[in-house]
C-alpha atoms as a PDB file:
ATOM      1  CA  UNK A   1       0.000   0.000   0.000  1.00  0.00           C
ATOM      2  CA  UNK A   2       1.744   3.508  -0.701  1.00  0.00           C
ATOM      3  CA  UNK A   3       1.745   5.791   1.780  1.00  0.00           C
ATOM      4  CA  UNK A   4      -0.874   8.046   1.218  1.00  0.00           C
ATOM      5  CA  UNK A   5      -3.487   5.591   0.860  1.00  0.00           C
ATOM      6  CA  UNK A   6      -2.139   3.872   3.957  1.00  0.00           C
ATOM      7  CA  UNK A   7      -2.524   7.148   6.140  1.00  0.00           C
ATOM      8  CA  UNK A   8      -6.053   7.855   4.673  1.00  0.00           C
ATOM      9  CA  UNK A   9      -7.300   4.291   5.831  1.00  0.00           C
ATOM     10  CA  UNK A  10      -5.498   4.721   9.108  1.00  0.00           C
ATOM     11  CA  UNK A  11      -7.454   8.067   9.616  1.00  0.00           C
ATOM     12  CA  UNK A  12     -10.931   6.607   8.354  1.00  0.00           C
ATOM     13  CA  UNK A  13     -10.098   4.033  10.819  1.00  0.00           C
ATOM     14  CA  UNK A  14      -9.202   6.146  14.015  1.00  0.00           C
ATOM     15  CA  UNK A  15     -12.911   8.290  13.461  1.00  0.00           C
ATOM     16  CA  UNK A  16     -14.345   5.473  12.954  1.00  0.00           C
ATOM     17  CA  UNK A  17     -17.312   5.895  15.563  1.00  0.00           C
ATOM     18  CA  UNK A  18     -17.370   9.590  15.124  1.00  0.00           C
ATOM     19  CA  UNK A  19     -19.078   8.809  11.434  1.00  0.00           C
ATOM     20  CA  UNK A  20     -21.855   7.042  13.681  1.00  0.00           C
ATOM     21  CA  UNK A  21     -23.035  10.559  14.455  1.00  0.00           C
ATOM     22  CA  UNK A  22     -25.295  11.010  11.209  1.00  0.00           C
ATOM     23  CA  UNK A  23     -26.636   7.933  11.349  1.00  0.00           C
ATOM     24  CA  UNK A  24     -28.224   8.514  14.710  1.00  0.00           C
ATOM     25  CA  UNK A  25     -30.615  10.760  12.682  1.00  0.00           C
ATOM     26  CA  UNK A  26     -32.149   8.123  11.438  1.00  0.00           C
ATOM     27  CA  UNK A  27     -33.552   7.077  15.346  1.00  0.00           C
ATOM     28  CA  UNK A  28     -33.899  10.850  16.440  1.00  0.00           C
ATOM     29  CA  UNK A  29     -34.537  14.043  15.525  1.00  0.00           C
ATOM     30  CA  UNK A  30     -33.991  15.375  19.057  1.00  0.00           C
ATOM     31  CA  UNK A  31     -30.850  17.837  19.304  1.00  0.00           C
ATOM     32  CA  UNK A  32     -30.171  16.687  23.034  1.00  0.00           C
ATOM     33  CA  UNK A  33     -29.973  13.192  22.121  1.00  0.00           C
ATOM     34  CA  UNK A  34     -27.943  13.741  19.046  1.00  0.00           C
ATOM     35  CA  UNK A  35     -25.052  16.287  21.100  1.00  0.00           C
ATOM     36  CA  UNK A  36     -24.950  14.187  24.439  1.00  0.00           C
ATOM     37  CA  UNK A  37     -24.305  11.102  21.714  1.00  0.00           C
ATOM     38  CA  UNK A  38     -21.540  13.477  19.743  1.00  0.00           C
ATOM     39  CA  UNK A  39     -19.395  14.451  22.920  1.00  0.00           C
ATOM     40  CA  UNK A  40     -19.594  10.788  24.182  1.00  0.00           C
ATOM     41  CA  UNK A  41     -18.016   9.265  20.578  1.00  0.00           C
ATOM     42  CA  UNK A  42     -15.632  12.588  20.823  1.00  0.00           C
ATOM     43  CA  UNK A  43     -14.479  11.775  24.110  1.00  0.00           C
ATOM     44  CA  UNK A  44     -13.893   8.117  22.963  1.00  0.00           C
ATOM     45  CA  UNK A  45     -11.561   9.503  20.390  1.00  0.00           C
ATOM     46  CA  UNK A  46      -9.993  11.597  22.646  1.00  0.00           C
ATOM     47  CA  UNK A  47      -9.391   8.544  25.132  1.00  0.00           C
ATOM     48  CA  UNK A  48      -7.688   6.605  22.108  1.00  0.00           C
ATOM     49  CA  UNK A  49      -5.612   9.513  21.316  1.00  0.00           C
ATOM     50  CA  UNK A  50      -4.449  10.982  25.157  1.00  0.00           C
ATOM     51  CA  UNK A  51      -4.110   7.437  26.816  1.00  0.00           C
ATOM     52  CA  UNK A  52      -2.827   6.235  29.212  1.00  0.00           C
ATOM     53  CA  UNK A  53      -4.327   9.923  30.427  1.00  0.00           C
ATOM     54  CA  UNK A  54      -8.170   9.864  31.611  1.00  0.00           C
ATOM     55  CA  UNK A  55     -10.848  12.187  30.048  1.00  0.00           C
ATOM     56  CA  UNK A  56     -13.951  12.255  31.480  1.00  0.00           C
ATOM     57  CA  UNK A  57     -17.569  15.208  31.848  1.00  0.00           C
ATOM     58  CA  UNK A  58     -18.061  17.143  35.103  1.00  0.00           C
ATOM     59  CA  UNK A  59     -15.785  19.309  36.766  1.00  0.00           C
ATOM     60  CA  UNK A  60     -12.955  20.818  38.100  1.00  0.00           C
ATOM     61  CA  UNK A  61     -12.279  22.416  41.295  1.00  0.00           C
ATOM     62  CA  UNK A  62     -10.370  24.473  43.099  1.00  0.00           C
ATOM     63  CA  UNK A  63     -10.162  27.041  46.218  1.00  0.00           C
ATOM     64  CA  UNK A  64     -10.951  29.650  44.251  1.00  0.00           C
ATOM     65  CA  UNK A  65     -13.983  28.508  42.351  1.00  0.00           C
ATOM     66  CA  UNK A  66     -15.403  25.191  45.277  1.00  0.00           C
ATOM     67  CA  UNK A  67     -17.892  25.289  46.116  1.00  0.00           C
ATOM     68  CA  UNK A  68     -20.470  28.170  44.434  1.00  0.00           C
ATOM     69  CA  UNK A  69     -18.752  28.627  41.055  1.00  0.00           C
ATOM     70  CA  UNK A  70     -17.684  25.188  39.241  1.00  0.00           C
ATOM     71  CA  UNK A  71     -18.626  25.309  35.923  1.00  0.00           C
ATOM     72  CA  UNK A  72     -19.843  21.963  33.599  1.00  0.00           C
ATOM     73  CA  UNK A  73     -17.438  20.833  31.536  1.00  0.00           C
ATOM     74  CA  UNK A  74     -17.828  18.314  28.571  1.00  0.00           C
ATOM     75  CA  UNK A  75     -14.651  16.922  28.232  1.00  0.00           C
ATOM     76  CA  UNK A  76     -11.712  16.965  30.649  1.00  0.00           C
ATOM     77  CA  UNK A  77      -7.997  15.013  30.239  1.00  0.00           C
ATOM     78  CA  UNK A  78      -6.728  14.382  33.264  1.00  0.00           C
ATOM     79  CA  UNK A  79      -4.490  12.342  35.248  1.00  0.00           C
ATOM     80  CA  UNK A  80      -4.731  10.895  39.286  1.00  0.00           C
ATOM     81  CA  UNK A  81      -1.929  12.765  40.147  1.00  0.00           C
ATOM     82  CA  UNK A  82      -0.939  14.534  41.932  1.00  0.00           C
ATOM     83  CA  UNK A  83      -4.588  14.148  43.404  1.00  0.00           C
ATOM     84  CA  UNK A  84      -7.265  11.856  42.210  1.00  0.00           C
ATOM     85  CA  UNK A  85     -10.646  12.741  41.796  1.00  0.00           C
ATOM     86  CA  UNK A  86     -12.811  13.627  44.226  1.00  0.00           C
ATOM     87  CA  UNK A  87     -15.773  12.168  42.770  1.00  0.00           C
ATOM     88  CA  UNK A  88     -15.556   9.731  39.786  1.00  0.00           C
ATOM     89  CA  UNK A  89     -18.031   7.401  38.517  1.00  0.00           C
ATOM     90  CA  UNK A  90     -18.072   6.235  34.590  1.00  0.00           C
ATOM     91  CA  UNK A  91     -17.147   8.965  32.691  1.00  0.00           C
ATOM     92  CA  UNK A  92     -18.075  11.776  35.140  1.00  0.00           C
ATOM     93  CA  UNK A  93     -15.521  13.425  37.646  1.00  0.00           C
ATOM     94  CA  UNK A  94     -14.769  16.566  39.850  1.00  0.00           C
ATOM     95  CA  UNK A  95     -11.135  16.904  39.231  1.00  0.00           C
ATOM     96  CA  UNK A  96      -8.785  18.673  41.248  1.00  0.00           C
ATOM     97  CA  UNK A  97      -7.417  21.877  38.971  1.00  0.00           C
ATOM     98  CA  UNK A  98      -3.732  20.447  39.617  1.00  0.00           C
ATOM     99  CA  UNK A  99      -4.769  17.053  38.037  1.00  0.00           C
ATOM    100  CA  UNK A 100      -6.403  18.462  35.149  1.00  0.00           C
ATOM    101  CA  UNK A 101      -4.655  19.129  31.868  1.00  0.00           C
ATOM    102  CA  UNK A 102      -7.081  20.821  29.909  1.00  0.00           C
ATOM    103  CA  UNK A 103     -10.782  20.957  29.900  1.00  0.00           C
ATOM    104  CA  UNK A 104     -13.194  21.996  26.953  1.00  0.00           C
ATOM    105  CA  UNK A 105     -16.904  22.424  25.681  1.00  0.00           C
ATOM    106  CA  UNK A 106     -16.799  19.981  22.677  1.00  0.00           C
ATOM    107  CA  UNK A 107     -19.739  21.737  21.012  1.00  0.00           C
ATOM    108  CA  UNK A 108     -17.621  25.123  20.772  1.00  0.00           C
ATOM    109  CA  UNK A 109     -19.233  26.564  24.295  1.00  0.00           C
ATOM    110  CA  UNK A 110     -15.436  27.424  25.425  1.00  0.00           C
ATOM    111  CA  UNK A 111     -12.052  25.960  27.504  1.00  0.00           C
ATOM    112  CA  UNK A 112     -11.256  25.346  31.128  1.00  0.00           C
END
């Protein structure tokens, strides 16, 4: 295979389950269904592409914002150190701010 053909079957391969998003339209025409589905098969790709790091949706804390002012977040890479999360279950967490590495709306709303 030459090498240009290899990388574009290599990419088709690695967004594999982001395609899935347009054929959920087929089930739905609801707009919440259809963006809570695109930031979960985002942050898949994102987990294939930051591991061994963790990215999960919630939060992230620290003095300065705890506890009136954290803010949701869609996807955040992280990492359980130097502090784990305070809350994790699944794919949600309240990170610590010195665990997180970046945080960000997927839909465009803005970065942590």
């Amino acid at each position: 295979m030459d090498p240009t053909a290899y990388l574009k079957q290599l990419g088709t391969e690695l967004v594999r389950d982001v395609t899935a998003n347009g054929a959920l339209a087929s089930f739905t025409v609801s707009s919440d269904l259809k963006g809570v589905f695109a930031e979960a098969t985002a942050r898949r790709l994102i987990r294939n592409i930051v591991s061994p790091l963790r990215v999960s949706h919630g939060g992230v804390i620290w003095e300065g914002n705890a506890p009136e002012r954290i803010a949701q977040i869609d996807t955040i890479i992280w990492q359980p150190n130097p502090v784990p999360a305070i809350f994790e279950v699944d794919d949600f967490a309240l990170v610590p701010r010195g665990s997180a590495h970046v945080g960000f709306s997927i839909l465009g709303r803005g970065w942590y």
